[in-house]
Protein backbone atom coordinates (compact mmCIF):
# COMPACT_ATOMS: atom_id res chain seq x y z
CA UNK A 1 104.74 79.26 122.46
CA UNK A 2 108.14 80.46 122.31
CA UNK A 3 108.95 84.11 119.87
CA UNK A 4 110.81 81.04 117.31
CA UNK A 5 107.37 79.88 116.93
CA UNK A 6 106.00 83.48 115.90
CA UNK A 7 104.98 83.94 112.30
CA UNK A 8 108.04 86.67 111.89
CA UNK A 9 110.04 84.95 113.82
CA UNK A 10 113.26 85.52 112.46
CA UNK A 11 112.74 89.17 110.60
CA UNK A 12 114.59 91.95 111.80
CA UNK A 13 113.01 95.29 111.89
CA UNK A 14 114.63 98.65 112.13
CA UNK A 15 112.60 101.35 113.48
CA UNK A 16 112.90 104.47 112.49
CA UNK A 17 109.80 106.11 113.49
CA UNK A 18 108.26 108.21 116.00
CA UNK A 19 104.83 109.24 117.51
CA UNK A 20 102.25 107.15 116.23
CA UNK A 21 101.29 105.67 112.91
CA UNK A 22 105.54 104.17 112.36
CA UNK A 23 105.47 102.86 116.02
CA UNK A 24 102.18 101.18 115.92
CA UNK A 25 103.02 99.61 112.92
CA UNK A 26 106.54 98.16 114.23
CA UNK A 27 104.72 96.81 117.27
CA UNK A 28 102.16 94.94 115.45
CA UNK A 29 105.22 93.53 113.81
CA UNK A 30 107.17 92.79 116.71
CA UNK A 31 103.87 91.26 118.12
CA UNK A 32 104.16 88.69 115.39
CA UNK A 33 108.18 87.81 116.38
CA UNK A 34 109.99 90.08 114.56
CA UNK A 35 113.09 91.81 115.97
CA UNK A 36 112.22 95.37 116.62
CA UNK A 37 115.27 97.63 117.29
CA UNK A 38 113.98 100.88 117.61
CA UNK A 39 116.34 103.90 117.02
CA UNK A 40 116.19 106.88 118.98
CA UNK A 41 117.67 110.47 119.37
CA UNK A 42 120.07 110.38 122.25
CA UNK A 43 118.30 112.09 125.54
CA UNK A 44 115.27 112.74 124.15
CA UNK A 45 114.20 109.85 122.19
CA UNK A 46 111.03 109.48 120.18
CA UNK A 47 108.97 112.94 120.75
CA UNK A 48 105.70 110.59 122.46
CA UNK A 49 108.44 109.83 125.69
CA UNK A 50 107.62 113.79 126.41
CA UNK A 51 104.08 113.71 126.17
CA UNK A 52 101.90 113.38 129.53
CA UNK A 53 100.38 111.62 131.86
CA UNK A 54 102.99 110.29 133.23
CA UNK A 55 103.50 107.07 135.32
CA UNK A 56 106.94 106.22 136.83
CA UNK A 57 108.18 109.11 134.54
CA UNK A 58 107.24 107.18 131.86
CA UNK A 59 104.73 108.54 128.78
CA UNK A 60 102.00 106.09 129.05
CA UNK A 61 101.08 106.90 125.31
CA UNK A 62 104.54 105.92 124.39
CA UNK A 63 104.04 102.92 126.52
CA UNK A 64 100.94 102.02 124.37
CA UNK A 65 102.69 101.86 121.42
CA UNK A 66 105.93 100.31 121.60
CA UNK A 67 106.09 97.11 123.15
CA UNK A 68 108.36 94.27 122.29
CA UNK A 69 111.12 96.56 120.80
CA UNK A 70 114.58 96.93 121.68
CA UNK A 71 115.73 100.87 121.72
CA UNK A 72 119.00 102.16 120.54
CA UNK A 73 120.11 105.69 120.76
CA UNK A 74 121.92 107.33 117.63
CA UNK A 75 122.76 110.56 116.80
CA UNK A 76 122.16 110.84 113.09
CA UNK A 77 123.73 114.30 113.21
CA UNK A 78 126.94 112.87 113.56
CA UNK A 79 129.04 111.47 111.04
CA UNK A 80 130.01 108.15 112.93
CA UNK A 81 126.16 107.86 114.39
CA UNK A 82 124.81 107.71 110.40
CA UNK A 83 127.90 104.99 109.82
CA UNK A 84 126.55 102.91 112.40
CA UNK A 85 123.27 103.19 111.04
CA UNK A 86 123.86 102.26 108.33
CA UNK A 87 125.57 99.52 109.65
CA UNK A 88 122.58 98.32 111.26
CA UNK A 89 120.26 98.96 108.29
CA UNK A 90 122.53 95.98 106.40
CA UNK A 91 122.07 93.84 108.99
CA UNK A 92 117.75 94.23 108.67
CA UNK A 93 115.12 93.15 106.67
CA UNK A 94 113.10 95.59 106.72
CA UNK A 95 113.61 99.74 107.76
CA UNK A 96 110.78 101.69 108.62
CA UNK A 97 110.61 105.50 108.82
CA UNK A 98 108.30 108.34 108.62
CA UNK A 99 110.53 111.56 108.29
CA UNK A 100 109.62 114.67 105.82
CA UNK A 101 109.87 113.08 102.72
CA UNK A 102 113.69 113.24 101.50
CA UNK A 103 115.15 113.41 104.91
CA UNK A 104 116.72 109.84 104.58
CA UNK A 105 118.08 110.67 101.16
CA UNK A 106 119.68 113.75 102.73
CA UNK A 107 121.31 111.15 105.41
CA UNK A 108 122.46 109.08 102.45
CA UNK A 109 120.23 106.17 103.60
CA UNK A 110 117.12 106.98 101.07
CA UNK A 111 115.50 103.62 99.50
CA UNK A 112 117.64 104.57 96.08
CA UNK A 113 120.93 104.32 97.71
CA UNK A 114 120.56 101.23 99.72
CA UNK A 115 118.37 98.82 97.28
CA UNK A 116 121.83 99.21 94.92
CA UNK A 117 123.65 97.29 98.25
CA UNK A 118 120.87 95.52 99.75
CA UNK A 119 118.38 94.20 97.23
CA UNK A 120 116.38 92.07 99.75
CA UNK A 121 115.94 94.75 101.96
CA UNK A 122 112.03 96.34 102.47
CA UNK A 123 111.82 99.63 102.73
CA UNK A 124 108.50 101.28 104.26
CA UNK A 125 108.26 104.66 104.26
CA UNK A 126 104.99 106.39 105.89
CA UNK A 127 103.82 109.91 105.18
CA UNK A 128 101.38 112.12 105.46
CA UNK A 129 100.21 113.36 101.80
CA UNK A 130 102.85 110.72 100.32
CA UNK A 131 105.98 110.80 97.80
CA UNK A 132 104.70 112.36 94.58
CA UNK A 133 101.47 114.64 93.88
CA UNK A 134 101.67 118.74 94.27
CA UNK A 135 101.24 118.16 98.01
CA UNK A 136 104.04 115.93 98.65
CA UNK A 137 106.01 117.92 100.50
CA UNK A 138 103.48 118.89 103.08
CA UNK A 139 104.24 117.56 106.53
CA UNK A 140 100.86 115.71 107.99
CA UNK A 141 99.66 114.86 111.68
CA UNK A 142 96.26 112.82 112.18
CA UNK A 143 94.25 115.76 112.67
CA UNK A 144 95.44 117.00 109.32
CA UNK A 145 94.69 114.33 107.45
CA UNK A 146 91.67 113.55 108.96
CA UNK A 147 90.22 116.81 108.31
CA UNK A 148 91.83 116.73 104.14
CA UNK A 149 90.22 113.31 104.10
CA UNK A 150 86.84 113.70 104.05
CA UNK A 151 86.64 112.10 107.25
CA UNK A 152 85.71 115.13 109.46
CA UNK A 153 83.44 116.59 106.60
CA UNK A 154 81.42 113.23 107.35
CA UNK A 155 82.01 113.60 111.46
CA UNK A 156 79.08 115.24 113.76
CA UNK A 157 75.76 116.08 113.01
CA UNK A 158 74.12 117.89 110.54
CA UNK A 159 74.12 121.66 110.87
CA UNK A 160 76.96 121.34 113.55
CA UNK A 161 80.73 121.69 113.21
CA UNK A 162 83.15 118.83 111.37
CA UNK A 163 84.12 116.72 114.27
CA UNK A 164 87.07 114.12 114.68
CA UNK A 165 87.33 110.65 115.20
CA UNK A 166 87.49 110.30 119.02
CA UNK A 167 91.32 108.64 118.62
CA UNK A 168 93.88 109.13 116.10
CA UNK A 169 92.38 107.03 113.11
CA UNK A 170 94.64 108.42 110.68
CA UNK A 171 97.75 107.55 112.65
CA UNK A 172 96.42 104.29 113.66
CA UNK A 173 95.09 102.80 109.54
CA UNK A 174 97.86 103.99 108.33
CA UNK A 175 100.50 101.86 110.86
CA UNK A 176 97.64 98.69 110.25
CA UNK A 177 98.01 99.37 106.50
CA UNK A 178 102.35 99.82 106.45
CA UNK A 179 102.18 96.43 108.67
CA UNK A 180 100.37 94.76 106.09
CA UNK A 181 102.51 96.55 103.17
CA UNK A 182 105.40 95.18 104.74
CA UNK A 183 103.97 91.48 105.48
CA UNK A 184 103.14 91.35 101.83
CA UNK A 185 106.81 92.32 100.82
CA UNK A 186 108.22 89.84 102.75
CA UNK A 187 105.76 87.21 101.51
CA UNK A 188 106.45 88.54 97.58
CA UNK A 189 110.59 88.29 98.29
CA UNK A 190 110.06 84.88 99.30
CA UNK A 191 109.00 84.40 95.44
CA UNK A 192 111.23 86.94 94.02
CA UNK A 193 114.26 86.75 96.31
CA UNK A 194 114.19 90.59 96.04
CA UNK A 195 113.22 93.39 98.26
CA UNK A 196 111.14 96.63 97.46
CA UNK A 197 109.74 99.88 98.71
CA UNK A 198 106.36 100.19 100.59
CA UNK A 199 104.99 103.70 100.88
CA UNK A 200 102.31 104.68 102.57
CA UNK A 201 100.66 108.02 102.09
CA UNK A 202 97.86 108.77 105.13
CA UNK A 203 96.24 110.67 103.17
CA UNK A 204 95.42 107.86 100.85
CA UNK A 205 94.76 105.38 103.57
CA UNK A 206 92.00 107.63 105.14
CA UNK A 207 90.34 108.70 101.60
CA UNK A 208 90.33 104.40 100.80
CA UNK A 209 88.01 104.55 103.93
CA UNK A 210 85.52 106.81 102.26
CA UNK A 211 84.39 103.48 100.46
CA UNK A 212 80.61 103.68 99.97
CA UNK A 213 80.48 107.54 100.94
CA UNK A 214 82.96 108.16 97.61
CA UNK A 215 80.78 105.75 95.93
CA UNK A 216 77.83 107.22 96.65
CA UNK A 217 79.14 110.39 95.17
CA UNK A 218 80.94 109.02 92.35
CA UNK A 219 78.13 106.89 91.07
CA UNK A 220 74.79 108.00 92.51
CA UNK A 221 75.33 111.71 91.91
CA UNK A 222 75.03 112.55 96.11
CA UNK A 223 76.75 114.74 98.17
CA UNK A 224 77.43 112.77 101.54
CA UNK A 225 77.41 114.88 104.47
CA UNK A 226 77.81 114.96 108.11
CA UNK A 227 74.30 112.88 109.72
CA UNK A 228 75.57 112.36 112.84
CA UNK A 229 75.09 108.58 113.86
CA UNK A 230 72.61 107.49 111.09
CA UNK A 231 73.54 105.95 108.56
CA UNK A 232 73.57 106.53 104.55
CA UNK A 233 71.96 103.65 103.22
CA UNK A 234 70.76 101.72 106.18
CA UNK A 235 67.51 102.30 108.86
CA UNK A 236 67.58 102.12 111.77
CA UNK A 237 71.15 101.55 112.15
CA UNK A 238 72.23 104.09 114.53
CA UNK A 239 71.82 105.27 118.53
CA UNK A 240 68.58 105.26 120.53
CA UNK A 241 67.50 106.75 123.83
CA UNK A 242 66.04 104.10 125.88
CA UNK A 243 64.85 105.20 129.73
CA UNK A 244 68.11 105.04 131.19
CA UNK A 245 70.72 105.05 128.98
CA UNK A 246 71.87 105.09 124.99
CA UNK A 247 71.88 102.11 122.97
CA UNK A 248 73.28 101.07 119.71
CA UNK A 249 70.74 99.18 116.66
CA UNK A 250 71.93 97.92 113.60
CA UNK A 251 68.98 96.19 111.44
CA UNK A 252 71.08 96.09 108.10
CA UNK A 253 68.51 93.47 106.29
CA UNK A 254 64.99 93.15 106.19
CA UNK A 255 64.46 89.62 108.47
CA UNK A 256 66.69 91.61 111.11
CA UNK A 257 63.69 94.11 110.87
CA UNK A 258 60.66 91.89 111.23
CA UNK A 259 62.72 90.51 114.49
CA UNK A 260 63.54 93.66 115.66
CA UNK A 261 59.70 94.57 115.29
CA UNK A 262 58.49 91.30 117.72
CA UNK A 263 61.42 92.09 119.80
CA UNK A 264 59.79 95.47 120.38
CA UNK A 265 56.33 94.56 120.64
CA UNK A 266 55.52 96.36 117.51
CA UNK A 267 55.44 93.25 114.57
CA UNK A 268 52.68 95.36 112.61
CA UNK A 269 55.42 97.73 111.72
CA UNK A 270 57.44 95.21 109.66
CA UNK A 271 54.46 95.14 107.14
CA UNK A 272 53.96 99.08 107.31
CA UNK A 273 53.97 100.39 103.70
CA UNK A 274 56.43 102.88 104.95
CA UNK A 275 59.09 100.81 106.03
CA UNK A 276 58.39 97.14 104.62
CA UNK A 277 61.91 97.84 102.54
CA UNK A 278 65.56 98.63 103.02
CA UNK A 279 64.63 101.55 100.64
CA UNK A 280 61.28 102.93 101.99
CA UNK A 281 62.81 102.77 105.72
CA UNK A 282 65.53 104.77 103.97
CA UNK A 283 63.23 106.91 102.49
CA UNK A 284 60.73 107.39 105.60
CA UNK A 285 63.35 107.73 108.17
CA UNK A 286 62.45 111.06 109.40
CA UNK A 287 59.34 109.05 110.31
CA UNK A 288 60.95 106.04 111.57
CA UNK A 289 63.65 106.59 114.23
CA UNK A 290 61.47 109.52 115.95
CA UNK A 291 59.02 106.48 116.25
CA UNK A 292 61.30 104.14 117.89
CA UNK A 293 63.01 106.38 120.00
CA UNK A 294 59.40 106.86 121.57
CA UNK A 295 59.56 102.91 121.73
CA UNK A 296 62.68 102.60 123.45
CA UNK A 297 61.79 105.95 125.51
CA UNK A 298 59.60 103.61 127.76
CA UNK A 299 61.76 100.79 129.35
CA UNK A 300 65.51 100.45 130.49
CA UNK A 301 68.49 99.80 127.61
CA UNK A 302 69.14 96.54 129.44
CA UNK A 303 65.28 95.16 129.08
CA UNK A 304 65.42 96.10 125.47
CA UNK A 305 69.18 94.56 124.73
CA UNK A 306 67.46 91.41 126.06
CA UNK A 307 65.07 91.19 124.09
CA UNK A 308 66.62 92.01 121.20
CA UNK A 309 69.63 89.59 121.75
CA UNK A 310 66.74 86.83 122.00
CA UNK A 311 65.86 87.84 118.71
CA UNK A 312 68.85 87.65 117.21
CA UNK A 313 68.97 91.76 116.67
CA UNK A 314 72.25 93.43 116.77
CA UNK A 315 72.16 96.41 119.79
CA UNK A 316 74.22 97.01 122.11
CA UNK A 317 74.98 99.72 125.07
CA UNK A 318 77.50 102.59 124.27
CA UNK A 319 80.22 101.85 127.00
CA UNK A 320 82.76 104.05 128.62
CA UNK A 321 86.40 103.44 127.71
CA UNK A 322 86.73 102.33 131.50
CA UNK A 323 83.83 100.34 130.98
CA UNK A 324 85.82 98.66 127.86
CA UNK A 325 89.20 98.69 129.96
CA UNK A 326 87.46 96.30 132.70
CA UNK A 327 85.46 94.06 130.06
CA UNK A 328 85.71 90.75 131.31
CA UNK A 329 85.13 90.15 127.28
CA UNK A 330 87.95 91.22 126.42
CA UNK A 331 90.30 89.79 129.46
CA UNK A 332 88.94 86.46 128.43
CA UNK A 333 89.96 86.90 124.87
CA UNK A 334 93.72 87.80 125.76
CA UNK A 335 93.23 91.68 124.97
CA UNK A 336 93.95 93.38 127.98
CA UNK A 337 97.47 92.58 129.34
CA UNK A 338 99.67 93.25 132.15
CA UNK A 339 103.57 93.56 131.64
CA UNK A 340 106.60 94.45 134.04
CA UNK A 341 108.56 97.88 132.88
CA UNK A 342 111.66 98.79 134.52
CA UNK A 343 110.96 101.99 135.86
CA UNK A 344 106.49 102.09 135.72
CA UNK A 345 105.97 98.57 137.26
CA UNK A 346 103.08 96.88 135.93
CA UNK A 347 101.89 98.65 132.40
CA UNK A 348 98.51 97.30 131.42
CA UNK A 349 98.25 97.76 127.31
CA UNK A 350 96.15 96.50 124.45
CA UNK A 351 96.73 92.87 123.45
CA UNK A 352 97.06 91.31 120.31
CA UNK A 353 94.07 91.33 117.84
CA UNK A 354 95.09 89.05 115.23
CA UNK A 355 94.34 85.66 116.30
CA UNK A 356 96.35 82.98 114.49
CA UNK A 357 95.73 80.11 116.34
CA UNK A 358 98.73 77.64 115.05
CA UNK A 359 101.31 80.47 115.43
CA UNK A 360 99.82 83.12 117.30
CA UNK A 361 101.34 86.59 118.09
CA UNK A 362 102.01 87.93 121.85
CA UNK A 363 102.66 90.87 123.81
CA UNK A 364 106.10 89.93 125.73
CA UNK A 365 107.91 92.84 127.39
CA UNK A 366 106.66 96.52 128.04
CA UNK A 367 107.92 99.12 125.60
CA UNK A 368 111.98 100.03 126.81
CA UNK A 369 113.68 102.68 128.59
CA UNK A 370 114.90 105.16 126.11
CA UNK A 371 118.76 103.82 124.76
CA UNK A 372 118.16 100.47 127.08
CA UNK A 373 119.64 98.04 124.20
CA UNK A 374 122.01 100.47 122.96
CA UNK A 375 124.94 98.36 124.08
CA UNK A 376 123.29 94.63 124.01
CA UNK A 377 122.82 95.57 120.39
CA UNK A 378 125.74 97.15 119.07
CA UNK A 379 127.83 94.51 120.72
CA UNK A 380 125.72 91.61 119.37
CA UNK A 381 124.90 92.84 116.01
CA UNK A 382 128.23 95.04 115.32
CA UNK A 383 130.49 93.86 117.40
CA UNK A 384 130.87 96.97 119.43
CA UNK A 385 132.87 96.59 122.79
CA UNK A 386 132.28 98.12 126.12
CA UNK A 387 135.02 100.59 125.42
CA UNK A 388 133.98 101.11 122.29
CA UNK A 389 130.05 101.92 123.45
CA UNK A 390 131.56 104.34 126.45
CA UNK A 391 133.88 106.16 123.66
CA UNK A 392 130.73 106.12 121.59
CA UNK A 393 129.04 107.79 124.74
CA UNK A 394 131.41 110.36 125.38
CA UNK A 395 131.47 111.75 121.87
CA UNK A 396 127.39 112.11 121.74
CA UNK A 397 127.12 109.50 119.49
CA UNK A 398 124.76 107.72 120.98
């Protein structure tokens, strides 16, 4: 399937992000077709590009995260280098950016000042603690906001230190959630024929994951706290020690237990007073899991994920991310991809997740070399000559 065929086919993005939760977001927009142009500050580009390992001099975390984009170097210091940005803005659909909130009013670029020329345009902008509240101004990286959350508070086990999430969940839900924000613009202007602003506030993307956990303390009067991997409401849904090796169990209904019982040789415990109900397993689970981990204690994880599996039990064996890097799962299912970079070679990434079957989305070419479109784009979008891009050069302009 050719990129025409791509559900944003068509869309032109401007990128004005860096580090994580902006760039994920314009990928998984370029993965759909859209026309990322990524801008950049001239000879140092987005900050990720310095951040090691290394491979071919590249940053493989900036690798990760910003395939099938186009980058563009502009120096937005410069009077002629916010002119051609803006420029470029009126030739998008959407712009994208995650600066200190009112750094792109300060530029002259703010949503205010360019919905007055471009009323179709979508503007996202992604923050940490978001555009109004007393916090506002406050600058926010993942740890941050995982931490002001909630999340960490619920991270780790009990009497031990709050703990974060192993990647950066913050940065990553929030660049899911501005990706769908902007999707749903562009689906509403197709209605209205008019543009709007999408803001996303990190902060409020990781507290909407609290879900149950706030509703537990909003309507049942609890105080959720850190259980390590138990969980809240359902037993035995957590991690078990079987002879060799750890293994994840998730009975979340009552004829999941009474198989998970027979799978385990035990079936009397299904009827045991003390566990016969989501609520009294709940109750009696200080009781319970000691119990099965004694179970599991006496054969290997993969004799018990057998079983199990028969049974129609979800379990499964905590991998290794090199374990989940080789998964001949995941190879099959298009998620692990190879693609040529200039300077690296062959950069293996994350696929696609989204599978739409009748137009589906695609990882095409590896993320650039920093300014690497700078004149293909200029020239084909603003009409920029070669002596125009080399003057451009020799001022610092780009």
């Amino acid at each position: 399937m050719s990129k025409a065929d791509r559900p944003l086919a068509g869309v032109r993005v401007l990128d004005l992000t860096r580090v994580l939760a902006g760039p994920f977001c314009t990928m998984l927009l370029g993965d759909m077709g859209a026309e990322v142009i990524k801008v950049e500050e001239p000879g140092k580009g987005d900050d990720t590009r310095q951040w090691p390992p290394f491979k071919g001099g590249e940053a493989t975390y900036f690798m990760a995260v910003n395939r099938n984009k186009k980058s563009v170097t502009l120096n937005l210091k410069a009077p002629e280098g916010r002119a051609l940005l803006r420029r470029l803005i009126a030739r998008s659909d959407v712009v994208v950016e995650n600066f200190r909130t009112g750094t792109m009013d300060r530029l002259g670029v703010g949503y205010k000042a360019l919905r007055r020329t471009q009323p179709r345009l979508i503007y996202c902008s992604i923050s940490g603690f978001g555009e109004s509240g007393p916090e506002a101004q406050r600058g926010g990286y993942d740890l941050i906001v995982q931490g002001e959350s909630g999340v960490m508070d619920l991270t780790g086990f009990a009497g031990g230190p709050p703990v974060k999430v192993g990647n950066s969940i913050g940065d990553l839900v929030a660049g899911m959630t501005a990706a769908h924000g902007i999707t749903l613009a562009l689906l509403a202007r197709q209605r209205t024929k008019k543009g709007q602003k999408v803001e996303i506030s990190m902060l409020d993307v990781m507290a909407s994951l609290l879900t149950y956990q706030a509703g537990i303390y909003f309507n049942a009067g609890g105080r959720p706290t850190r259980r390590g991997n138990a969980h809240p409401s359902i037993v035995p849904y957590e991690v078990f020690k079987a002879a060799d090796a750890y293994l994840t169990l998730g009975v979340a209904n009552h004829s999941l237990w009474k198989a998970c019982c027979g799978a385990i040789g035990r079936p009397e415990l299904a009827a045991d007073p003390r566990f016969d109900t989501e609520a009294r397993r709940v109750q009696n689970r200080d009781t319970l899991v000691p119990l099965l981990n004694e179970i599991f204690a006496t054969g290997p994880a993969d004799d018990w994920l057998k079983r199990l599996d028969a049974a129609g039990v979800p379990a499964g064996r905590i991998k290794t991310v090199a374990e989940v890097c080789e998964s001949e799962h995941l190879r099959a299912r298009g998620m692990i991809v190879t693609l040529p970079h200039p300077r690296a070679g062959d950069v293996t990434v994350m696929g696609v997740p989204i599978k739409l079957h009748a137009t589906p989305g695609k990882a095409t070419s590896a993320a650039p070399v920093l300014g690497q479109h700078t004149a293909s784009v200029l020239r084909s979008l603003l009409d920029v000559r070669a002596a125009g891009v080399a003057r451009l050069r020799a001022a610092g302009v780009v």
